[in-house]
Protein backbone atom coordinates (compact mmCIF):
# COMPACT_ATOMS: atom_id res chain seq x y z
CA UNK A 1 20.46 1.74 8.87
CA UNK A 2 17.33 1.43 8.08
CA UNK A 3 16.90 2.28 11.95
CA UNK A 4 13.23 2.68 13.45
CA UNK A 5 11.79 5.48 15.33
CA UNK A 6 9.20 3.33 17.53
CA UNK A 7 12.22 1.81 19.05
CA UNK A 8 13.94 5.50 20.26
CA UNK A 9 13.96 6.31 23.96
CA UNK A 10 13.29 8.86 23.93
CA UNK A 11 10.83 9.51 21.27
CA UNK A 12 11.55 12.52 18.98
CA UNK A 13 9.57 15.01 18.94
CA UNK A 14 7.38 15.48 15.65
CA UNK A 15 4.12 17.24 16.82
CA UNK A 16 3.82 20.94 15.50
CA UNK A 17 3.41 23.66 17.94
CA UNK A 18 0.73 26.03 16.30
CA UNK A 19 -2.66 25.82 14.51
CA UNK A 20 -2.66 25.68 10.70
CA UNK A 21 -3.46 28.08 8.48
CA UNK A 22 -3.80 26.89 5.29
CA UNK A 23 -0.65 27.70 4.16
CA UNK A 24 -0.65 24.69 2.00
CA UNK A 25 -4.19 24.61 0.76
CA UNK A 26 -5.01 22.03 -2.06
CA UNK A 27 -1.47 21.30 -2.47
CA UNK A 28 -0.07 17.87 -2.75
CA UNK A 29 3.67 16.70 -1.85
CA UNK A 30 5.94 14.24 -2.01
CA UNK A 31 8.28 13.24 0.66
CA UNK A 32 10.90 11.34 0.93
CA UNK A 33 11.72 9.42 3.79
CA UNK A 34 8.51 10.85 5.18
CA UNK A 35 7.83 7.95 7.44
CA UNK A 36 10.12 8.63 10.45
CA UNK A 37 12.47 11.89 11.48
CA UNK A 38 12.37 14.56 10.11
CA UNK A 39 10.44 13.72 7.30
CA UNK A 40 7.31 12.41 9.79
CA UNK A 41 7.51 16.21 11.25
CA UNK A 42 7.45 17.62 7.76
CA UNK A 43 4.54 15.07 6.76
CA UNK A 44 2.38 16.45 9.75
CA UNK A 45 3.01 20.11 9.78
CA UNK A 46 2.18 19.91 5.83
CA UNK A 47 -1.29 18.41 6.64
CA UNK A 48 -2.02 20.00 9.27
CA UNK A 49 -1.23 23.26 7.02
CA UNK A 50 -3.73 21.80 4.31
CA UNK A 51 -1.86 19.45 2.01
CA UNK A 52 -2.51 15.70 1.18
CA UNK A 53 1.08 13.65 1.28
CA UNK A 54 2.47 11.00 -0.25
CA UNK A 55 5.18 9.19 1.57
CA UNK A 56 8.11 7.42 -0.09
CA UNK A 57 10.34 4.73 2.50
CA UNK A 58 12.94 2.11 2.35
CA UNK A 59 11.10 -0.73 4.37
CA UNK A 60 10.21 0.97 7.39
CA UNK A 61 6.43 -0.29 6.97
CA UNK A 62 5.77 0.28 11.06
CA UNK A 63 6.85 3.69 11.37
CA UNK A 64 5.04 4.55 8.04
CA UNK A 65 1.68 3.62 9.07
CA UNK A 66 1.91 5.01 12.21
CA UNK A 67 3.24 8.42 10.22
CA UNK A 68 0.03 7.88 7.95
CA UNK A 69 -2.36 7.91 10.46
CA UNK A 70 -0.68 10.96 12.58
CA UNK A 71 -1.42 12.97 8.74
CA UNK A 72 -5.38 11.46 9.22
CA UNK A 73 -5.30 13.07 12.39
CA UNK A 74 -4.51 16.37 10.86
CA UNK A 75 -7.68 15.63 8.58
CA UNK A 76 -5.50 15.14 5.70
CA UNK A 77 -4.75 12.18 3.63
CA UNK A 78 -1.70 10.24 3.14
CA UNK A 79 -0.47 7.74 0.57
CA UNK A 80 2.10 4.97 1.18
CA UNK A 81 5.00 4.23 -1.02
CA UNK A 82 7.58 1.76 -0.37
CA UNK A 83 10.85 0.91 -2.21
CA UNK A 84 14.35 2.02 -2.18
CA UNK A 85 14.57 4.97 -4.44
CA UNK A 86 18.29 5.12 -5.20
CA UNK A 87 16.71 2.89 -8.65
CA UNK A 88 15.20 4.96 -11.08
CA UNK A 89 12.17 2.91 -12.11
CA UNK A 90 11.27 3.34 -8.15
CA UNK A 91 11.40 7.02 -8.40
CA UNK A 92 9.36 7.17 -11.21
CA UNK A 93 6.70 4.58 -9.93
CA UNK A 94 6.44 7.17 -6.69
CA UNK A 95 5.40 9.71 -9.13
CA UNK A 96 3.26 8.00 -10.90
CA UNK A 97 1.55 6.53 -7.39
CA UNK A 98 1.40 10.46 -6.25
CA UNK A 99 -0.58 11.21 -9.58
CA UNK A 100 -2.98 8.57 -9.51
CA UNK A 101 -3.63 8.81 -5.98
CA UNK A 102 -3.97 12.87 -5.44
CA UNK A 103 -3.59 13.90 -9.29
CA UNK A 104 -1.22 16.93 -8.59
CA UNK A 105 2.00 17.28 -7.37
CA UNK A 106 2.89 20.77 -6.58
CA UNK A 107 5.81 20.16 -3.60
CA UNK A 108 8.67 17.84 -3.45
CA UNK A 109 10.96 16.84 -0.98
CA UNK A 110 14.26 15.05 -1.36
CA UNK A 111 14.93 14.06 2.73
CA UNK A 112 15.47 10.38 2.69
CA UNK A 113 18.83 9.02 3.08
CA UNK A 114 21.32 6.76 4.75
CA UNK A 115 24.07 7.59 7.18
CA UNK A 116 26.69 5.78 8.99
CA UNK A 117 30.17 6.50 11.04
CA UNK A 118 33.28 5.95 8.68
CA UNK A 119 35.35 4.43 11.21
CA UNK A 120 38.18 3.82 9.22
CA UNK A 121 37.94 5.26 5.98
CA UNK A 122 41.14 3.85 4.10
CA UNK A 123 38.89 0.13 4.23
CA UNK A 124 35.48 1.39 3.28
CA UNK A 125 34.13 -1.28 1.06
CA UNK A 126 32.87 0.24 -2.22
CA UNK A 127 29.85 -1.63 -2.03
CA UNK A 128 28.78 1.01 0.93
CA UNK A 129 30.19 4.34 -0.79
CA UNK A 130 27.79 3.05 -3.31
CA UNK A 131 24.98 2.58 -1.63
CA UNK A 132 25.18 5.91 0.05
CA UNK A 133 25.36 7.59 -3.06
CA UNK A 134 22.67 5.80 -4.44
CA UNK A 135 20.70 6.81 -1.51
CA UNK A 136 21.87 10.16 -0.76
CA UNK A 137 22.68 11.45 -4.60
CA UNK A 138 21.22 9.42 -7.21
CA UNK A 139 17.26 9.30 -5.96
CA UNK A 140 17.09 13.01 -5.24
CA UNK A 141 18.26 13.42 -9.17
CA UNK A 142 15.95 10.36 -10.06
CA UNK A 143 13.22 11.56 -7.98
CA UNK A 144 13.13 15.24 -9.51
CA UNK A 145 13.59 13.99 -12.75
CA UNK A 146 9.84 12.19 -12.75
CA UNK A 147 8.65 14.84 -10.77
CA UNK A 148 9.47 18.06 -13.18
CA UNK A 149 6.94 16.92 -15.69
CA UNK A 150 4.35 17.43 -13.57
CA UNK A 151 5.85 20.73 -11.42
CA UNK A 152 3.93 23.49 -12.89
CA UNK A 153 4.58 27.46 -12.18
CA UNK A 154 4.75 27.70 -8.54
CA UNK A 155 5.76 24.70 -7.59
CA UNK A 156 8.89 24.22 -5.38
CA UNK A 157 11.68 21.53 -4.68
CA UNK A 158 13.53 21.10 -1.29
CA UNK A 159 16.63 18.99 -0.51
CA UNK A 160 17.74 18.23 2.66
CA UNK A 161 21.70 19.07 3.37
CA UNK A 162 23.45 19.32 6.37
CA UNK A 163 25.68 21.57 8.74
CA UNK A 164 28.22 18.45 7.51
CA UNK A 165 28.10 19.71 3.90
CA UNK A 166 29.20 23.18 5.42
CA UNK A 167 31.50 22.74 8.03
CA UNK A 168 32.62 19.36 7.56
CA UNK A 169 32.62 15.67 9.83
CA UNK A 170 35.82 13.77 10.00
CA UNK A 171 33.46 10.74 11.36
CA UNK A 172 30.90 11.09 8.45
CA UNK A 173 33.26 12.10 5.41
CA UNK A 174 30.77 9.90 2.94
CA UNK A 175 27.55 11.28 4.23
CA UNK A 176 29.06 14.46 4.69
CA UNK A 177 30.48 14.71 0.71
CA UNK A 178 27.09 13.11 -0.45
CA UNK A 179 25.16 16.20 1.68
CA UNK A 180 27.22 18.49 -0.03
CA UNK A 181 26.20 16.93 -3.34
CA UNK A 182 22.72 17.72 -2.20
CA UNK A 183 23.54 21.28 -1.87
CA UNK A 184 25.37 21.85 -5.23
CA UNK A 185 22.56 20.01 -6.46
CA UNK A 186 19.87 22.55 -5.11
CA UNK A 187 21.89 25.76 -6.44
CA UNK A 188 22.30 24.21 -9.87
CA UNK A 189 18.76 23.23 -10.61
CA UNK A 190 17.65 26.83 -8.81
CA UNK A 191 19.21 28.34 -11.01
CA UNK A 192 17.93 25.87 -14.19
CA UNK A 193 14.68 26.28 -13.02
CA UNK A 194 14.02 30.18 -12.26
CA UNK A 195 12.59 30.85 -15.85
CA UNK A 196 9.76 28.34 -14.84
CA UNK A 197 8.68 29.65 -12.01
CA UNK A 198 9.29 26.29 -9.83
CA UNK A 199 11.66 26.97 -7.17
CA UNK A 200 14.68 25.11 -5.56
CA UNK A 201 15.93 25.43 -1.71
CA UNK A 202 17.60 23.13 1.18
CA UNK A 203 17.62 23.04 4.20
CA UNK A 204 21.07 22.19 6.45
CA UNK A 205 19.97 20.42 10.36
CA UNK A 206 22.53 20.08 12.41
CA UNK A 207 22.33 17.65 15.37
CA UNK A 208 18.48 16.52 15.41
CA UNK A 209 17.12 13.34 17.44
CA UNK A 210 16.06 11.27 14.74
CA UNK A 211 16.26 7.68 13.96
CA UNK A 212 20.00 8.30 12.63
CA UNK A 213 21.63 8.69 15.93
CA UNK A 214 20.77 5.27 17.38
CA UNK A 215 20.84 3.67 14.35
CA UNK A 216 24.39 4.53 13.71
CA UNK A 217 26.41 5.67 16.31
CA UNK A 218 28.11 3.94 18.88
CA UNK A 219 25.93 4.35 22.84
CA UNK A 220 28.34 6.67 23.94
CA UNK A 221 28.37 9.42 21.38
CA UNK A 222 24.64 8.95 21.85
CA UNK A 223 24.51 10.36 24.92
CA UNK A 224 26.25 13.19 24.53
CA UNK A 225 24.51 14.42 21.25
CA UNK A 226 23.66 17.56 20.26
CA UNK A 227 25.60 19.10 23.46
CA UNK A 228 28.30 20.88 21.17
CA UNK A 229 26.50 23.66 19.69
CA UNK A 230 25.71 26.94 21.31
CA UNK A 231 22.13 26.10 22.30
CA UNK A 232 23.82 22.71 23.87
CA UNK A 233 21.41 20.46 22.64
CA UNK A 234 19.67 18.73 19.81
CA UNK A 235 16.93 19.93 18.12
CA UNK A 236 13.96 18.21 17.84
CA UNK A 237 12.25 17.46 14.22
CA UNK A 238 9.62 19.95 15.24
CA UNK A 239 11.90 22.63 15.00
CA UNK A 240 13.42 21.75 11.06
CA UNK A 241 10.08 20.80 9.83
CA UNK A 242 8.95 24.51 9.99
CA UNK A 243 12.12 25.64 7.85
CA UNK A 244 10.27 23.34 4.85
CA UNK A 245 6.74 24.47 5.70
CA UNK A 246 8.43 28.35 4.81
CA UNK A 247 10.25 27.37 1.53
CA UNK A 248 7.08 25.11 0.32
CA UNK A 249 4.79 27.86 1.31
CA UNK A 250 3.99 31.68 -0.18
CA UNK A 251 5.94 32.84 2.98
CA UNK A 252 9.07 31.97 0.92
CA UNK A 253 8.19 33.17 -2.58
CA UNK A 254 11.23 34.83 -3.21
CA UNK A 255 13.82 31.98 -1.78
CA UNK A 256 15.22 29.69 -5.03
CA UNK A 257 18.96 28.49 -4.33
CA UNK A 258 19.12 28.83 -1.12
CA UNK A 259 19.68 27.22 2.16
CA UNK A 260 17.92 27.37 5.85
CA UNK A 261 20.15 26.48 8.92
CA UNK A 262 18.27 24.98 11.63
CA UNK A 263 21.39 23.54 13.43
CA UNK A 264 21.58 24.93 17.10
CA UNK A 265 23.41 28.13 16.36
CA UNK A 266 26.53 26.78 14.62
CA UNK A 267 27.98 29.60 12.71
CA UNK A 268 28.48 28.05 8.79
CA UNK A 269 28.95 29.50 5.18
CA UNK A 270 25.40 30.16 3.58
């Protein structure tokens, strides 16, 4: 990790399926991680659903401009910001770039994050578990923190989970323990939020092709991905993007501490 999407045979699929509708009309969001994955499908099916974007990265610069330009198409707008967020000051300048670029911020999304195979997890180095939580923990707390000054009454927060966080991953017990930080996270501030107005969901994928998978895990688990769960194979970023169009969106008005499952049909706690 980082790992690239213009390098993935085969490409994942971002594209959304059906016209817009305006569901997102003169909003603007902020996603994390929004260059590649699932955040590129979330960045597209927002503006093509009406709202401008700003999208925060590690270092991924090729895979963010080619994310930008797929929002142009959509005849939206998109602003770049670069910088690892698991620092606080770098959450707080994505803010502040969001402001001065769209003046609003009505929608954020917490999706970026690292993930790698604990291989042997007696030896993990705590330089990594540190990183991961930085990554994975800290910047979705950092990142709301700058943002909740300038969430007003309507305005909602989404975190991305996993099935991991649910059912658990004896391969990915740090990114699975940091996903269900993400989770506890959502409930909580649901929950400290209600009274103004701004709600809090996640969303749990399961096995999606995204630039994870290559990027860290070994060629033959590759090639058998996704074929475990009852639909037998992985979904596409297409198909999680929509569950964060609904919770952003009036569709899901009445959703705060709670999580969508698009993960194949694996049967999980809610």
């Amino acid at each position: 990790m980082p790992a690239n999407e213009h390098e993935m045979t085969p490409a994942p699929d971002y594209a959304p399926r059906h016209p817009g509708s305006g569901k997102l009309d003169g909003k603007v969001a902020l996603i994390t991680g929004g260059d590649s994955g699932i955040g590129r499908a979330i960045s597209v099916l927002f503006a093509r659903e009406g709202a401008r974007v700003a999208i925060a990265y590690l270092e991924e610069d090729r895979d963010a401009e080619d994310t930008r330009k797929l929002v142009e198409d959509e005849g939206s707008e998109a602003v770049l910001i670069r910088g690892d967020l698991g620092v606080k000051k770098n959450c707080e300048a994505a803010v502040a770039k969001t402001i001065e670029a769209f003046g609003q911020l009505d929608i954020l999304i917490n999706n970026a994050a690292q993930q790698w195979i604990d291989k042997d997890f007696e030896s993990l180095e705590e330089d990594m578990i540190r990183q991961m939580i930085g990554s994975n923990i800290l910047a979705y707390m950092f990142m709301t923190q700058a943002a909740l000054p300038h969430l007003k009454e309507g305005a909602s927060i989404i975190n991305t989970s996993s099935v991991n966080a649910f059912a658990g991953n004896a391969a990915l017990v740090t990114y699975s323990m940091t996903r269900g930080a993400s989770l506890a996270f959502s409930r909580s501030m649901a929950s400290n939020l209600a009274e103004k107005g701004i709600r809090v969901n996640a969303v749990a994928p399961g096995p999606i092709w995204t630039p994870f998978i290559p990027g860290t895990m070994p060629a033959d688990k590759v090639e058998g991905f996704g074929s475990g769960v009852p639909l037998g194979r992985p979904g596409q970023p297409w198909e999680v993007a929509t569950s964060y169009l609904f919770l952003a969106s009036s569709d899901g008005s009445y959703f705060t501490g709670q999580t969508l499952h698009p993960n194949g049909g694996k049967v999980v706690g809610a």
